[in-house]
Protein backbone atom coordinates (compact mmCIF):
# COMPACT_ATOMS: atom_id res chain seq x y z
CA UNK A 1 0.00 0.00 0.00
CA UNK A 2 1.37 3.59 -1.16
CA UNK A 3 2.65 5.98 1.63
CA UNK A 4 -0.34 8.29 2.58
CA UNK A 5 0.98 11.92 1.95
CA UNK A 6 -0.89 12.97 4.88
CA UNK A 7 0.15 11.12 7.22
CA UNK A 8 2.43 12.84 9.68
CA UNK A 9 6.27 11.73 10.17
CA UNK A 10 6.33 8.93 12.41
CA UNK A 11 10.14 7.06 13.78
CA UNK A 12 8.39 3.46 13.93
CA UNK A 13 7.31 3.36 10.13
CA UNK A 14 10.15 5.71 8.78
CA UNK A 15 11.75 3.11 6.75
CA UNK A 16 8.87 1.71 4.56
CA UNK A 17 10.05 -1.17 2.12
CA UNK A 18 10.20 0.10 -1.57
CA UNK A 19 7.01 -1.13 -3.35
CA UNK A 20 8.88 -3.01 -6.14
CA UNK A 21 10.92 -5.31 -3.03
CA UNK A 22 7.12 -6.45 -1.37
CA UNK A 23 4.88 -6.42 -4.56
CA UNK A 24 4.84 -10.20 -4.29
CA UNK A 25 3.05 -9.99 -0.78
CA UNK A 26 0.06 -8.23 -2.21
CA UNK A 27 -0.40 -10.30 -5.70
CA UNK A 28 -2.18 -13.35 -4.23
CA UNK A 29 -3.65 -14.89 -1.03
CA UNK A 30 -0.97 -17.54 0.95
CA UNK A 31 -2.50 -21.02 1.96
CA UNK A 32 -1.86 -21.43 5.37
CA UNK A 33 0.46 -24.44 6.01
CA UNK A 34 -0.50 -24.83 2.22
CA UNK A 35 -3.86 -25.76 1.12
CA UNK A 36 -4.52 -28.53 3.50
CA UNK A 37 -7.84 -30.65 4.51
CA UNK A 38 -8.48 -34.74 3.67
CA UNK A 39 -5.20 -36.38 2.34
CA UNK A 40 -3.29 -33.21 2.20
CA UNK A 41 -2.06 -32.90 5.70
CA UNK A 42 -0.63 -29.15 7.14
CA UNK A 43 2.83 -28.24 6.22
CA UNK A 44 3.25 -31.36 3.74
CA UNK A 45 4.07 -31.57 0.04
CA UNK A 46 0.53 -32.58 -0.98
CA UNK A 47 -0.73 -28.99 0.71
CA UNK A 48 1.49 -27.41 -1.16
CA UNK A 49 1.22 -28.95 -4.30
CA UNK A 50 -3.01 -27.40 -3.98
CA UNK A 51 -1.96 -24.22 -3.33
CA UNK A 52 0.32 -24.25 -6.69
CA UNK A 53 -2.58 -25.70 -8.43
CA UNK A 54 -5.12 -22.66 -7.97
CA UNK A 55 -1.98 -19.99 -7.83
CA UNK A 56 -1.89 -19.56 -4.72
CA UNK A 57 0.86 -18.12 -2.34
CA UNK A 58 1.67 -20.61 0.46
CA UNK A 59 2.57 -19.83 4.30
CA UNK A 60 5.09 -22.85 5.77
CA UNK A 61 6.64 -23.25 9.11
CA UNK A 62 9.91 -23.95 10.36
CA UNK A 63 11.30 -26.06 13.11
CA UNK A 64 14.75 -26.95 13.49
CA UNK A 65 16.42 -30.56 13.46
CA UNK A 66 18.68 -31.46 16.23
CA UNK A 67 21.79 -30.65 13.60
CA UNK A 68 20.28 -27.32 12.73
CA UNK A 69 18.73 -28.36 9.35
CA UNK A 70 15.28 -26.54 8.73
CA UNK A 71 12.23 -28.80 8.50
CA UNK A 72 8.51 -27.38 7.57
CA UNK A 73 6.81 -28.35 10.63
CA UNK A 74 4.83 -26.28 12.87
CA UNK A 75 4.65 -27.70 16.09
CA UNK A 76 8.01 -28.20 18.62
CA UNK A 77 6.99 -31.87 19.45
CA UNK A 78 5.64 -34.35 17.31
CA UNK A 79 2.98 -35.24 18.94
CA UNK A 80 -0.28 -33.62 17.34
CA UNK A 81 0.81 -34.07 13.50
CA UNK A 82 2.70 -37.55 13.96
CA UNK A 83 1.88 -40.75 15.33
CA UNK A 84 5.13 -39.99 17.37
CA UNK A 85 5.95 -38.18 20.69
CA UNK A 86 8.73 -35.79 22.05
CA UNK A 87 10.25 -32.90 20.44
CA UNK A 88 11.24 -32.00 16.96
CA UNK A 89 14.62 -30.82 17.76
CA UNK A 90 16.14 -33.62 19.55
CA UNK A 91 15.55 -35.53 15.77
CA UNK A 92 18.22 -36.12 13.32
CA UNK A 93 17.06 -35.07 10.04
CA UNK A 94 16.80 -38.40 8.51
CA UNK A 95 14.85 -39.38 11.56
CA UNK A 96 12.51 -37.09 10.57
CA UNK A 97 12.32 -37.52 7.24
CA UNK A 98 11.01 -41.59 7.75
CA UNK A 99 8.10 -39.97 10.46
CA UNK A 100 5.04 -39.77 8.84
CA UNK A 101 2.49 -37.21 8.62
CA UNK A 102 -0.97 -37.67 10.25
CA UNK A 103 -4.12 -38.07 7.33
CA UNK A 104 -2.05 -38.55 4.62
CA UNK A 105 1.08 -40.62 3.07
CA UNK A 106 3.86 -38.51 3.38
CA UNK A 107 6.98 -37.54 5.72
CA UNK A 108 7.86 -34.28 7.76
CA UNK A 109 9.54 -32.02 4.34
CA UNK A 110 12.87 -30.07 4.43
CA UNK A 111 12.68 -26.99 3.88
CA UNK A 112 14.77 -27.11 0.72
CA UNK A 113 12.77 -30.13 -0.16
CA UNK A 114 10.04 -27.47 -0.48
CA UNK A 115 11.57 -25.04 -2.48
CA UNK A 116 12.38 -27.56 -4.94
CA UNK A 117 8.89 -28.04 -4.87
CA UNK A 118 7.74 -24.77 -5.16
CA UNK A 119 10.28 -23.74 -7.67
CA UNK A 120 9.26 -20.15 -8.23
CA UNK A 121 6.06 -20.41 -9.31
CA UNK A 122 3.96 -19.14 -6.16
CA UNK A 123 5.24 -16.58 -3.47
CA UNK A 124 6.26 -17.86 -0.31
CA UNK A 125 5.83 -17.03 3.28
CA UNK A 126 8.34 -19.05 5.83
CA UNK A 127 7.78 -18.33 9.57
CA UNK A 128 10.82 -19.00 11.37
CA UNK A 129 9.73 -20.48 14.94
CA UNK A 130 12.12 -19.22 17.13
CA UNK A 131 10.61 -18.79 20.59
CA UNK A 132 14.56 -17.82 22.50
CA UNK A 133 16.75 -14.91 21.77
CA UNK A 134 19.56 -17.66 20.17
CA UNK A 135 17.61 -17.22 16.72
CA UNK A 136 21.12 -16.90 14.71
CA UNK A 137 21.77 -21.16 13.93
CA UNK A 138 18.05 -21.25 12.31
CA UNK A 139 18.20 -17.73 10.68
CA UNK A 140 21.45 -18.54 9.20
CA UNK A 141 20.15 -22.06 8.13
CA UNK A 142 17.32 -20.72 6.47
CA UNK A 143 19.77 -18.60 4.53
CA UNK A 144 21.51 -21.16 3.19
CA UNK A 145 18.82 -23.12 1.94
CA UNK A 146 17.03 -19.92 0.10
CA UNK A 147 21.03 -19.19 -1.41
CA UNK A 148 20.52 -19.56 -5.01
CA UNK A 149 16.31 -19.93 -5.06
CA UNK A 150 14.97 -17.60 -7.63
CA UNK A 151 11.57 -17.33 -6.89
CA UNK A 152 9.45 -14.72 -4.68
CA UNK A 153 9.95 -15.70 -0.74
CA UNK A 154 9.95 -13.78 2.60
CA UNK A 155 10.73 -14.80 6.11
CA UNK A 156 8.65 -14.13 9.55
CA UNK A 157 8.37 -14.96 12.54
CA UNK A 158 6.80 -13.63 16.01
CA UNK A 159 10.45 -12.94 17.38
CA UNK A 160 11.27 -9.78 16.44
CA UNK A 161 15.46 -10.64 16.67
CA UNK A 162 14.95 -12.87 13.75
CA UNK A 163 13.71 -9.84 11.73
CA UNK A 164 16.22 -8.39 12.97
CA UNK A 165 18.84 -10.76 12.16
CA UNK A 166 17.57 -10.84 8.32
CA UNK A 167 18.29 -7.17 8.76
CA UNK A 168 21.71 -7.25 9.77
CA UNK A 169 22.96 -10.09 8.01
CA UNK A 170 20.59 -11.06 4.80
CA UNK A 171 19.25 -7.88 3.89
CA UNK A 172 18.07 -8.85 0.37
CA UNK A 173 15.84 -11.43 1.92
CA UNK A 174 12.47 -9.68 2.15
CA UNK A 175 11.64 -10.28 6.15
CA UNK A 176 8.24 -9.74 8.11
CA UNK A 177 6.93 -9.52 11.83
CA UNK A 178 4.03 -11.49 12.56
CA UNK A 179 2.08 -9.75 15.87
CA UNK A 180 -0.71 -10.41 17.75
CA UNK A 181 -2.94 -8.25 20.40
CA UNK A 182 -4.32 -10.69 22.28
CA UNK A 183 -3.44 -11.22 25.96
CA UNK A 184 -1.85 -7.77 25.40
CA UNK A 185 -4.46 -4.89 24.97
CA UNK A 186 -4.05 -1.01 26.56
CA UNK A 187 -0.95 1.04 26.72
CA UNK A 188 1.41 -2.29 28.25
CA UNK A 189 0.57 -3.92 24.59
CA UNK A 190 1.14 -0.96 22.86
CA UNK A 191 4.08 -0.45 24.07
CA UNK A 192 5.50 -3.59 23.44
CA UNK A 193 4.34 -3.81 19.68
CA UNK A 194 6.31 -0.40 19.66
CA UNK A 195 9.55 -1.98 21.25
CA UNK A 196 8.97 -5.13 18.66
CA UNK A 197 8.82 -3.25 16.03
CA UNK A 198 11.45 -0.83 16.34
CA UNK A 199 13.85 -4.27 17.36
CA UNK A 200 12.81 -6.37 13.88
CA UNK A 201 12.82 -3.38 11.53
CA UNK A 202 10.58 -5.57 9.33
CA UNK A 203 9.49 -5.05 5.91
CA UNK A 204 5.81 -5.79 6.22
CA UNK A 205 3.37 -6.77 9.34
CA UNK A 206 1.27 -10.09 9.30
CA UNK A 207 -1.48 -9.41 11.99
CA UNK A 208 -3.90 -11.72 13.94
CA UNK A 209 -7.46 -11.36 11.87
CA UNK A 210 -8.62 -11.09 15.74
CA UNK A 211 -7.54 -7.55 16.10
CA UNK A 212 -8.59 -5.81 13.38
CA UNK A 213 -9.16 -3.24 13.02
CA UNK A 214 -6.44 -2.16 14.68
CA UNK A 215 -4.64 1.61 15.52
CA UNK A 216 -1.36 0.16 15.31
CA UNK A 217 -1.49 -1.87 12.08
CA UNK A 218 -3.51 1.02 10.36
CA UNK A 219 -0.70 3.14 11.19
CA UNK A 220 1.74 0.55 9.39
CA UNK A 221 -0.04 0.70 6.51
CA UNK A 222 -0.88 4.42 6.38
CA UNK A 223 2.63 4.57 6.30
CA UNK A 224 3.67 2.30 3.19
CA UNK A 225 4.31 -0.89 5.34
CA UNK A 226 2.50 -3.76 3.97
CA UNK A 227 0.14 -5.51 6.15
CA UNK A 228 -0.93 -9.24 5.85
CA UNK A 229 -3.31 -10.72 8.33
CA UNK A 230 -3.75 -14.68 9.54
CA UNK A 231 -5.68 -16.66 9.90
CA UNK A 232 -8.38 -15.73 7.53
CA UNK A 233 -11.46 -18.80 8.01
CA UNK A 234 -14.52 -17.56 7.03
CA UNK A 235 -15.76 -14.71 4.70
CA UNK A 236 -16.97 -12.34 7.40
CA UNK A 237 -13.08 -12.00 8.23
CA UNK A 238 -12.15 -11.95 4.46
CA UNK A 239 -14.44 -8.26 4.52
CA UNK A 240 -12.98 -7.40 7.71
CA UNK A 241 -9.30 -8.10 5.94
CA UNK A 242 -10.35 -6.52 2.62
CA UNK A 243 -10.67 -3.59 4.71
CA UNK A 244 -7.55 -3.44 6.89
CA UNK A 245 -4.88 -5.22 5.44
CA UNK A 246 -3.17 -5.81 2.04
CA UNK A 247 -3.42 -9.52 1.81
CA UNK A 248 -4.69 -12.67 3.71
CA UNK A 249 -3.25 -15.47 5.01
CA UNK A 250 -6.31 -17.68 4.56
CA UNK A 251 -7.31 -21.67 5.60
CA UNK A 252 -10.07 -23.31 3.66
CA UNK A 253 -13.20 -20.93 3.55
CA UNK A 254 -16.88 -22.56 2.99
């Protein structure tokens, strides 16, 4: 979204993202965990391969093996999405490649597995889960794996230091701050979505469908900072997106 020219100077938004680096994040909706329901479990190639299928943009999550290597998984233990228990990162990668994903007849993906997969032809959203402040091993192994991958793809993740690490260290890489209001209304949640922002220095917002419309993310956007929301489930929140934000991040709507 264009920089209103009325809108006064502000020090959080000052450094809006050039339209030409985020026009990928408005061109299409992103699947969340890809386009998954019946045989196409969350986070799994089959999801994915849906979401390519209608054009679709496609939102994927990252956990770490216990050798650092980035799998799309959202959870930190196996347990709801497996028939296994215990966490993801005490797994060597080809452990976790032979587990098996609930409802359907694949493994737990790489995350370069993935972007072979994807290959360019949909946008990409990759939230980095990375719930400590020792977010450099992942960040710098997500890196690696997008080295070299051509097509349209952004990193996010709640923590604001992995923003910021993107930032610092990977500054091409298009990188995004996913926030959330609840549990943290009033001036004490303000203030910390001020301190989070002004730590990631993001490119673009994603923001919980929950709180909109919000002050805070309709300053971001008055401002020239993009801003997606999640998780977008019915088409009553699809209006109230349509009128907040510049994109959804959207699970199977009826």
């Amino acid at each position: 979204m264009p920089s209103s020219p009325f809108a006064p100077p502000d020090p959080l938004f000052s450094a809006a993202p050039s339209q030409r680096r985020v026009a990928f994040l408005f061109a299409q909706p992103f699947a969340h965990r890809g386009l998954h329901g019946p045989g196409a479990p969350e986070n799994s190639r089959a999801a994915f391969r849906a979401a390519i299928a209608i054009g679709h943009g496609i939102e994927c999550d990252i956990q770490p093996a216990a050798d650092g290597t980035p799998f799309v998984f959202h959870d930190d233990d196996l347990d709801r999405l497996t028939g296994e228990r215990g966490p993801v990162a005490v797994r060597m990668p080809a452990a976790l490649s032979a587990i098996a994903l609930t409802g359907g007849d694949e493994s737990i993906p790489r995350l370069d597995e993935v972007l072979a997969l994807v290959d360019g032809r949909v946008p990409m959203l990759i939230e980095i889960k990375a719930p400590d402040r020792h977010v450099a091993p992942l960040c710098q192994a997500v890196r690696r794996a997008l080295e070299g991958y051509r097509g349209a793809a952004a990193v996010m993740s709640f923590n604001p230091l992995v923003s910021r690490w993107f930032h610092d260290h990977e500054d091409r890489i298009v990188r995004g701050l996913v926030m959330t209001e609840e549990g943290r209304k009033g001036l004490l949640g303000g203030l910390v979505r001020r301190l989070a922002l002004r730590r990631a220095r993001p490119d673009f917002l994603a923001y919980d469908i929950r709180d909109l419309p919000s002050r805070f993310a309709g300053r971001a956007r008055a401002r020239g900072m993009p801003v997606l929301t999640w998780t977008v489930r019915s088409p009553a929140q699809r209006e109230t997106a349509a009128a907040s934000t510049d994109q959804i991040i959207y699970e199977r709507m009826p």
